[in-house]
C-alpha atoms as a PDB file:
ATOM      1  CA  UNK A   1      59.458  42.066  58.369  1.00  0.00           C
ATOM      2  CA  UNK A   2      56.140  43.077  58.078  1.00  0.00           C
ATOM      3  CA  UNK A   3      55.059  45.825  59.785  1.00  0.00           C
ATOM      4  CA  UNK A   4      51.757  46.156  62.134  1.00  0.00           C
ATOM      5  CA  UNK A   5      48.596  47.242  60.141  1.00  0.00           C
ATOM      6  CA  UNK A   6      46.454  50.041  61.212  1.00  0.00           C
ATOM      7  CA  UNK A   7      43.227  50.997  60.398  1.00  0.00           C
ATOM      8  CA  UNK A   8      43.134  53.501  57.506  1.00  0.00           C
ATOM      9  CA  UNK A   9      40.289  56.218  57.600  1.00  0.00           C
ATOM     10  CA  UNK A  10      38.254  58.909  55.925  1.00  0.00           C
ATOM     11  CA  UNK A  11      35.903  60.930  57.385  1.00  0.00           C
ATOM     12  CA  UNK A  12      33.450  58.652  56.408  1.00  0.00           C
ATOM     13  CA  UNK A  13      35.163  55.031  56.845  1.00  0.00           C
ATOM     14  CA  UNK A  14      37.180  52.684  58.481  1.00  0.00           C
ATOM     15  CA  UNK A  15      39.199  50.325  56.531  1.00  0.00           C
ATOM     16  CA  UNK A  16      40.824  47.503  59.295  1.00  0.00           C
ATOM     17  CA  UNK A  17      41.389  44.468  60.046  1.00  0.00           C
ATOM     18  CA  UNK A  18      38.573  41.549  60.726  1.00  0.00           C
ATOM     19  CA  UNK A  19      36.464  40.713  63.622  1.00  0.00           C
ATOM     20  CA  UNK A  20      34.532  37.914  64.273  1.00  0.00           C
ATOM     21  CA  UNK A  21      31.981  40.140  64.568  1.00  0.00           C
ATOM     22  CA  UNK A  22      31.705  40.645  60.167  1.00  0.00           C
ATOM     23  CA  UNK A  23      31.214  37.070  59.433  1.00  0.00           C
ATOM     24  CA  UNK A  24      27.600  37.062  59.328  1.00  0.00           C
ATOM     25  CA  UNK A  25      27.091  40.259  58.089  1.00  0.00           C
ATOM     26  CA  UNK A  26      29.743  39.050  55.131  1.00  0.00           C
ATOM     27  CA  UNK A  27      28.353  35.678  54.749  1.00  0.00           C
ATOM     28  CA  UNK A  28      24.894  37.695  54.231  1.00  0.00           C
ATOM     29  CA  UNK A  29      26.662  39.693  51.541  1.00  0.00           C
ATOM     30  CA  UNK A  30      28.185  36.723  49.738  1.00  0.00           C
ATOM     31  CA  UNK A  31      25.132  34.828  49.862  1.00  0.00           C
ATOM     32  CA  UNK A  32      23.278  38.125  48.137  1.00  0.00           C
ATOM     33  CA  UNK A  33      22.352  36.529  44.307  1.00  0.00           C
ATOM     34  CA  UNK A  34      22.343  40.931  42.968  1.00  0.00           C
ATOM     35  CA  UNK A  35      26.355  41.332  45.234  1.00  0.00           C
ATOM     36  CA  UNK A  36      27.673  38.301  43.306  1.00  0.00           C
ATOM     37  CA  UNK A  37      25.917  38.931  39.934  1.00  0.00           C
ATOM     38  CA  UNK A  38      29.605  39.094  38.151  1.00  0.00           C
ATOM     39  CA  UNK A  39      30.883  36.014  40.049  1.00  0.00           C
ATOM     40  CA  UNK A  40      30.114  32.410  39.396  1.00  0.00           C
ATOM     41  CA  UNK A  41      28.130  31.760  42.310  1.00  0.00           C
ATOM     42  CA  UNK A  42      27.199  33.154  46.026  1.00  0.00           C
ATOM     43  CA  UNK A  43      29.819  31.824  48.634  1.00  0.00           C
ATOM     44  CA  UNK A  44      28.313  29.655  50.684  1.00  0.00           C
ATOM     45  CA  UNK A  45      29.005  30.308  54.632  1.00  0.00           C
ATOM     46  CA  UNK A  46      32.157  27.795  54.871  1.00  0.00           C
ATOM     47  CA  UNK A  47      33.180  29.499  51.532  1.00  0.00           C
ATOM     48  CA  UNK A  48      32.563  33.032  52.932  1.00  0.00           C
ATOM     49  CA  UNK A  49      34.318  32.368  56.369  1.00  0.00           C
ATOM     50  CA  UNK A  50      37.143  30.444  54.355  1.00  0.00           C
ATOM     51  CA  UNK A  51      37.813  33.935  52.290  1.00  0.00           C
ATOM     52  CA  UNK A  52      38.258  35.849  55.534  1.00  0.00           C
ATOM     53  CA  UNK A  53      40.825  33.345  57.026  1.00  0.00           C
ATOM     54  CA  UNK A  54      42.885  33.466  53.634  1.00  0.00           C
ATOM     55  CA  UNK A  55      42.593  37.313  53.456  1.00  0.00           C
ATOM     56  CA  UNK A  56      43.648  37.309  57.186  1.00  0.00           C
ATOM     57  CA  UNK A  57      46.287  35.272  56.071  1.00  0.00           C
ATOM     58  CA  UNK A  58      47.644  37.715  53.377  1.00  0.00           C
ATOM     59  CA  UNK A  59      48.070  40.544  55.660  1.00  0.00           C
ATOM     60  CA  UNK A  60      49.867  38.430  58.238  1.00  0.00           C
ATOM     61  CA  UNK A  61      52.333  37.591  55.036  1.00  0.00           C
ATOM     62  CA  UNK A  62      52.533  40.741  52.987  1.00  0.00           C
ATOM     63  CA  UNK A  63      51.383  43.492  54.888  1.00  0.00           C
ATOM     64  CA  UNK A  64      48.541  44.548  53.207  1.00  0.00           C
ATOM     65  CA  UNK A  65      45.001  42.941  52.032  1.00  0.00           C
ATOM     66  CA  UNK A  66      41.538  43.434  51.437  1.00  0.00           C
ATOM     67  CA  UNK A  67      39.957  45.437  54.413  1.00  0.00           C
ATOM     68  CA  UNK A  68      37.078  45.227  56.367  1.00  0.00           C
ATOM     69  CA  UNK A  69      35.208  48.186  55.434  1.00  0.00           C
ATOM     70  CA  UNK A  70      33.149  49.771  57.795  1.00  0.00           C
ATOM     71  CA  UNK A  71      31.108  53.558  58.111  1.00  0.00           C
ATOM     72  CA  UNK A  72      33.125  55.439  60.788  1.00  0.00           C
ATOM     73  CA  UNK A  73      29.907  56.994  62.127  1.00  0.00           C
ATOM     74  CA  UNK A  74      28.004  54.072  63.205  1.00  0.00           C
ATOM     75  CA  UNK A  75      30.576  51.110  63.273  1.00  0.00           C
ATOM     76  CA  UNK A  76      28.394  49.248  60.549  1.00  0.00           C
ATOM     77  CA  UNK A  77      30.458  46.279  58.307  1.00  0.00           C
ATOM     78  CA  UNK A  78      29.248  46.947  54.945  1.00  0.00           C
ATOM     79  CA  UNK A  79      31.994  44.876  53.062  1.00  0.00           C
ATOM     80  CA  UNK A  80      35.546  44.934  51.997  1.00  0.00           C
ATOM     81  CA  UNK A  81      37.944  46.711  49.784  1.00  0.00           C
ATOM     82  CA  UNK A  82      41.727  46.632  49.412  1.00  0.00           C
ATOM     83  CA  UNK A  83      44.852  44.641  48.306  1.00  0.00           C
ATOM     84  CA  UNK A  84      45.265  41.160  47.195  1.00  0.00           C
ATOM     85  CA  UNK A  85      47.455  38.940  45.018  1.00  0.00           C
ATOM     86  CA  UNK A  86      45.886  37.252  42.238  1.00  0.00           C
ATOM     87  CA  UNK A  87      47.136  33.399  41.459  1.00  0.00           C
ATOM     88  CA  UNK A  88      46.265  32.806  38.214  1.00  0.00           C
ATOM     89  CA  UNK A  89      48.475  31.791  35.172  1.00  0.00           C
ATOM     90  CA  UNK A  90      47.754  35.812  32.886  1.00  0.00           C
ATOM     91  CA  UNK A  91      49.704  37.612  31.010  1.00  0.00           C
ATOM     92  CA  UNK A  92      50.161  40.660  33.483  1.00  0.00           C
ATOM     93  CA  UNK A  93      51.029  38.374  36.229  1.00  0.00           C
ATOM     94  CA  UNK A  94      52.744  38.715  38.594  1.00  0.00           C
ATOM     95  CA  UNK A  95      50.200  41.519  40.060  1.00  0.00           C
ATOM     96  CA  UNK A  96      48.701  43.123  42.906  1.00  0.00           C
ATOM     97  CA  UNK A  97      45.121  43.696  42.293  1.00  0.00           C
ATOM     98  CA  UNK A  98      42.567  45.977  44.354  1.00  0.00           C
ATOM     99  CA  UNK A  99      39.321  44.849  44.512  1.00  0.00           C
ATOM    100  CA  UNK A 100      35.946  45.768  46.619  1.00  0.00           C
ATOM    101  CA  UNK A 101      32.689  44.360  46.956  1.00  0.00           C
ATOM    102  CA  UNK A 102      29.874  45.887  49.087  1.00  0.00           C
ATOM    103  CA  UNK A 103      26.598  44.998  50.808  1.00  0.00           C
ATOM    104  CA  UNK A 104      23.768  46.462  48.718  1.00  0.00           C
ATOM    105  CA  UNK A 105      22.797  49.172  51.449  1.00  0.00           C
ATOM    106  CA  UNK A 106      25.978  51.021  50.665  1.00  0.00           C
ATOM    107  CA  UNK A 107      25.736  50.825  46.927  1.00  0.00           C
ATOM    108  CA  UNK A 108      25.576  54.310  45.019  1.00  0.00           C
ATOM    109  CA  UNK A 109      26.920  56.409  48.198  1.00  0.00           C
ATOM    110  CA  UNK A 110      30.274  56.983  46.716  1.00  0.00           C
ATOM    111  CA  UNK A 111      32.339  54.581  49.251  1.00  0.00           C
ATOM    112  CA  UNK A 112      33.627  52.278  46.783  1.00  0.00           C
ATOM    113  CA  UNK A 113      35.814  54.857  45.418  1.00  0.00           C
ATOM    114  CA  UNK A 114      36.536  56.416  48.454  1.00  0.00           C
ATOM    115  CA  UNK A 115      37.920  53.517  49.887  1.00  0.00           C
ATOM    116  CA  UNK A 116      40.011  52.338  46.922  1.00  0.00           C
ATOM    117  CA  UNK A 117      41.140  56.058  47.088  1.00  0.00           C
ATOM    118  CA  UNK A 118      42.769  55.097  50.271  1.00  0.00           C
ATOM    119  CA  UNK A 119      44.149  51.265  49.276  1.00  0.00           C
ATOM    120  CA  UNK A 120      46.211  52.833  46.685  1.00  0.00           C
ATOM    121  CA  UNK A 121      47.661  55.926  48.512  1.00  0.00           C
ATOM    122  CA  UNK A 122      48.835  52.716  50.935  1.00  0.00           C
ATOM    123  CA  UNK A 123      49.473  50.457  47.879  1.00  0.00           C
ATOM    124  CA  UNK A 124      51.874  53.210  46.383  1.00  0.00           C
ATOM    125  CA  UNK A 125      52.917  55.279  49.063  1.00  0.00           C
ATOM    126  CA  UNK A 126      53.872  52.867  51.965  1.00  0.00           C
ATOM    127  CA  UNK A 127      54.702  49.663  50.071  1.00  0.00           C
ATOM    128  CA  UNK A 128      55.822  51.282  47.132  1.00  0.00           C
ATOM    129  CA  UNK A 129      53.935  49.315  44.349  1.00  0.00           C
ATOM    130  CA  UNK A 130      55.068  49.654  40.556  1.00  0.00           C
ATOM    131  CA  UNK A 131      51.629  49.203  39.289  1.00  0.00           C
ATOM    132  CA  UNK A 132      47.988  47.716  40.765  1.00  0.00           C
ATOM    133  CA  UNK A 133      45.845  46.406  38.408  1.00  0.00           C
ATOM    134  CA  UNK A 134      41.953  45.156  38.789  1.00  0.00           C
ATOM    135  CA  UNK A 135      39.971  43.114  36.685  1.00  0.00           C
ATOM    136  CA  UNK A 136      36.161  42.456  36.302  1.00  0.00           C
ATOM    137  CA  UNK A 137      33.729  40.582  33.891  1.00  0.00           C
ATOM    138  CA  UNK A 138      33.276  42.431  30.841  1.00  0.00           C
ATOM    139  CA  UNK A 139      29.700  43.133  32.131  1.00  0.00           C
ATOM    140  CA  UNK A 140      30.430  44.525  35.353  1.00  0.00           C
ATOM    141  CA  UNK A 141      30.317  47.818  34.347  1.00  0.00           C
ATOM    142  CA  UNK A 142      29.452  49.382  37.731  1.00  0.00           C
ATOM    143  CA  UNK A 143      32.978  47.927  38.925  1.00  0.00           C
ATOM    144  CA  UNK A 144      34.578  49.266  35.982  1.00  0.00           C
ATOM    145  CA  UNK A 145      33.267  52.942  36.601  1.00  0.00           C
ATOM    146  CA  UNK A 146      34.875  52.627  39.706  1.00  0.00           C
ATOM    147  CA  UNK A 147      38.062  51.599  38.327  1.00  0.00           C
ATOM    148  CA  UNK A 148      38.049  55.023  36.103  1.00  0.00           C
ATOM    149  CA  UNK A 149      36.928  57.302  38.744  1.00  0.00           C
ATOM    150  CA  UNK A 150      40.028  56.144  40.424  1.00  0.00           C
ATOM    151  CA  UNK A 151      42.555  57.035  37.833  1.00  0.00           C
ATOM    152  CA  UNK A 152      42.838  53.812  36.448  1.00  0.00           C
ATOM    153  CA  UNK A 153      42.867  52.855  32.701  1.00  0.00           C
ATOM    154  CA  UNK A 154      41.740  50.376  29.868  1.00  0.00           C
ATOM    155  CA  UNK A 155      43.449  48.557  27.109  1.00  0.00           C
ATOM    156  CA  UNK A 156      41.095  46.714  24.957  1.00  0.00           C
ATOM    157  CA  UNK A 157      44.582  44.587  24.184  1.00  0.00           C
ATOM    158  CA  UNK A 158      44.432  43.805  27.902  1.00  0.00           C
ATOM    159  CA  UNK A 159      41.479  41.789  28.115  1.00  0.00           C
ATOM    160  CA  UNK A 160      41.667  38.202  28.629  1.00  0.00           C
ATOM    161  CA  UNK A 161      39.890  34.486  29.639  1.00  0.00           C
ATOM    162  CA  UNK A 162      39.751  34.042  33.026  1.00  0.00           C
ATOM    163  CA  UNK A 163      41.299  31.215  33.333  1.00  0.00           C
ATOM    164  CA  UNK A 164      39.628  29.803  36.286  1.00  0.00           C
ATOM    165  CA  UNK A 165      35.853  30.582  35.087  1.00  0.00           C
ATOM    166  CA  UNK A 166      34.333  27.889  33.075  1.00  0.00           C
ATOM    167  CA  UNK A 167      34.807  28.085  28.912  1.00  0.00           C
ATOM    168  CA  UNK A 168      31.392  29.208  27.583  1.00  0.00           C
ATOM    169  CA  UNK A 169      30.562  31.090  30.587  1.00  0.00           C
ATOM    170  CA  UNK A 170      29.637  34.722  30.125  1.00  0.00           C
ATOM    171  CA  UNK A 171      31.322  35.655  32.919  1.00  0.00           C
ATOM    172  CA  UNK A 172      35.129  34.026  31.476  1.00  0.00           C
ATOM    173  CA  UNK A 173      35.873  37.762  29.379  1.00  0.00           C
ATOM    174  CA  UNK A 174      37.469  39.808  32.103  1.00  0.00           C
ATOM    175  CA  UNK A 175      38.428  43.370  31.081  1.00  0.00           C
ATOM    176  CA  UNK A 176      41.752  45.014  32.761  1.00  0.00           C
ATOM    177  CA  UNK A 177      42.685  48.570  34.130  1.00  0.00           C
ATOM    178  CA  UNK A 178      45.801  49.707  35.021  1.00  0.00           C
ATOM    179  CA  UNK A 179      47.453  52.222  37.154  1.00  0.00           C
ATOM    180  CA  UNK A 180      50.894  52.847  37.535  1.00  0.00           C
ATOM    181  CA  UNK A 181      53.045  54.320  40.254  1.00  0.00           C
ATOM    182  CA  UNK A 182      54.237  57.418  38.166  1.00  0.00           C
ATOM    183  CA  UNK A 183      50.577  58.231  36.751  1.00  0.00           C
ATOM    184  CA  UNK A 184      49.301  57.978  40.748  1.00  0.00           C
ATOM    185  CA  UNK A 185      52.084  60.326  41.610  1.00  0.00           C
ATOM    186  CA  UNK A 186      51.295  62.890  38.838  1.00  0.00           C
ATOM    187  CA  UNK A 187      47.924  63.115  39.558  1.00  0.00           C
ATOM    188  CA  UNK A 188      46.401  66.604  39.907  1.00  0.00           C
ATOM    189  CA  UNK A 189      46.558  67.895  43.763  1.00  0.00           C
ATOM    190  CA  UNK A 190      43.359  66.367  45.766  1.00  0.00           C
ATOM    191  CA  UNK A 191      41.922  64.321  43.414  1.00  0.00           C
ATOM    192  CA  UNK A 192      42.147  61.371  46.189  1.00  0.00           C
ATOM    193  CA  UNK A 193      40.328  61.431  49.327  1.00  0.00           C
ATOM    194  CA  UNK A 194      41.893  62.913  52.354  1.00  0.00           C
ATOM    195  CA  UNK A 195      42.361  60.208  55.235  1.00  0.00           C
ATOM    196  CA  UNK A 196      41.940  61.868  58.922  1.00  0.00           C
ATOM    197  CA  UNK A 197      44.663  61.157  61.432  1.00  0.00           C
ATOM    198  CA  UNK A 198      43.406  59.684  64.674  1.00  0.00           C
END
């Protein structure tokens, strides 16, 4: 049975469910050539509105997914970040992955980590989660400096083809970090960010 799914929040943001409301603001996002640099190509609008519908989707069937992320102060959507399960034939499947992507505006503010922060205290500590993983192209290294500020690691042995990006393709090499459920619960005392109760 899954259980209901309420917003999770930091001082600054408000991870929750979607609105109608975020699909042009997303669709603007996924259309942005600099956002989707590390991706094949922008989404186009059925694409974009397609992704919310199958993230929708997850949470109705697991529990958790990729949340609307928005700034607590002024309500604004500036993207998504959370929980999703990656179907793909690789050799550290199966897997739950977290994952963000952000509207330019909030870029270099800190709320990429912060919000991943509070996707894997829910990840670990309320569906109990052996491990989350997350995976970018080899040259998205602003995603993968989020992926160590959050206590996650790299094997160089990890790193594999994606197999559903074209052979030749510079984006195909995807790196992988780790994090498992013992390191997250040996981590030193406040190094993730404090949600508020409301």
């Amino acid at each position: 049975m899954v259980r209901p799914i309420m917003p999770l929040r930091t001082n600054r943001l408000v991870l929750r469910r979607w609105q109608d409301s975020d699909r042009d603001p997303f669709a603007a996002l996924n259309a942005d050539p600099e956002v989707m640099e590390h991706f094949p190509a922008p989404l186009t609008r059925a694409e974009s509105d397609a992704m919310i519908e199958k993230v929708e989707a997850h949470f109705d069937e697991r529990g958790f997914g990729l949340w609307a992320l928005e700034i607590a102060e002024t309500g604004e959507f500036i993207g998504f970040t959370g929980l999703s399960t990656p179907r793909f034939p690789a050799h550290f499947m199966p897997a739950i992955e977290i994952g963000w992507r952000l509207a330019r505006s909030a870029w270099g503010r800190g709320y990429a980590s912060e919000a991943a922060h509070l996707a894997l205290k829910f990840g670990f500590e309320d569906v109990n989660l052996p491990e989350i993983v997350s995976f970018t192209a080899i040259g998205n290294h602003r995603s993968q400096a989020v992926m160590a500020r959050i206590g996650m690691t790299h094997d160089p042995v990890d790193d594999f083809e994606h197999p559903l990006v074209s052979e030749g393709s510079r984006l195909r090499r995807h790196v992988l970090y780790r994090l498992p459920a013992e390191r997250w619960a040996a981590r030193p005392s406040g190094t993730a960010t404090r949600p508020v109760r409301r």
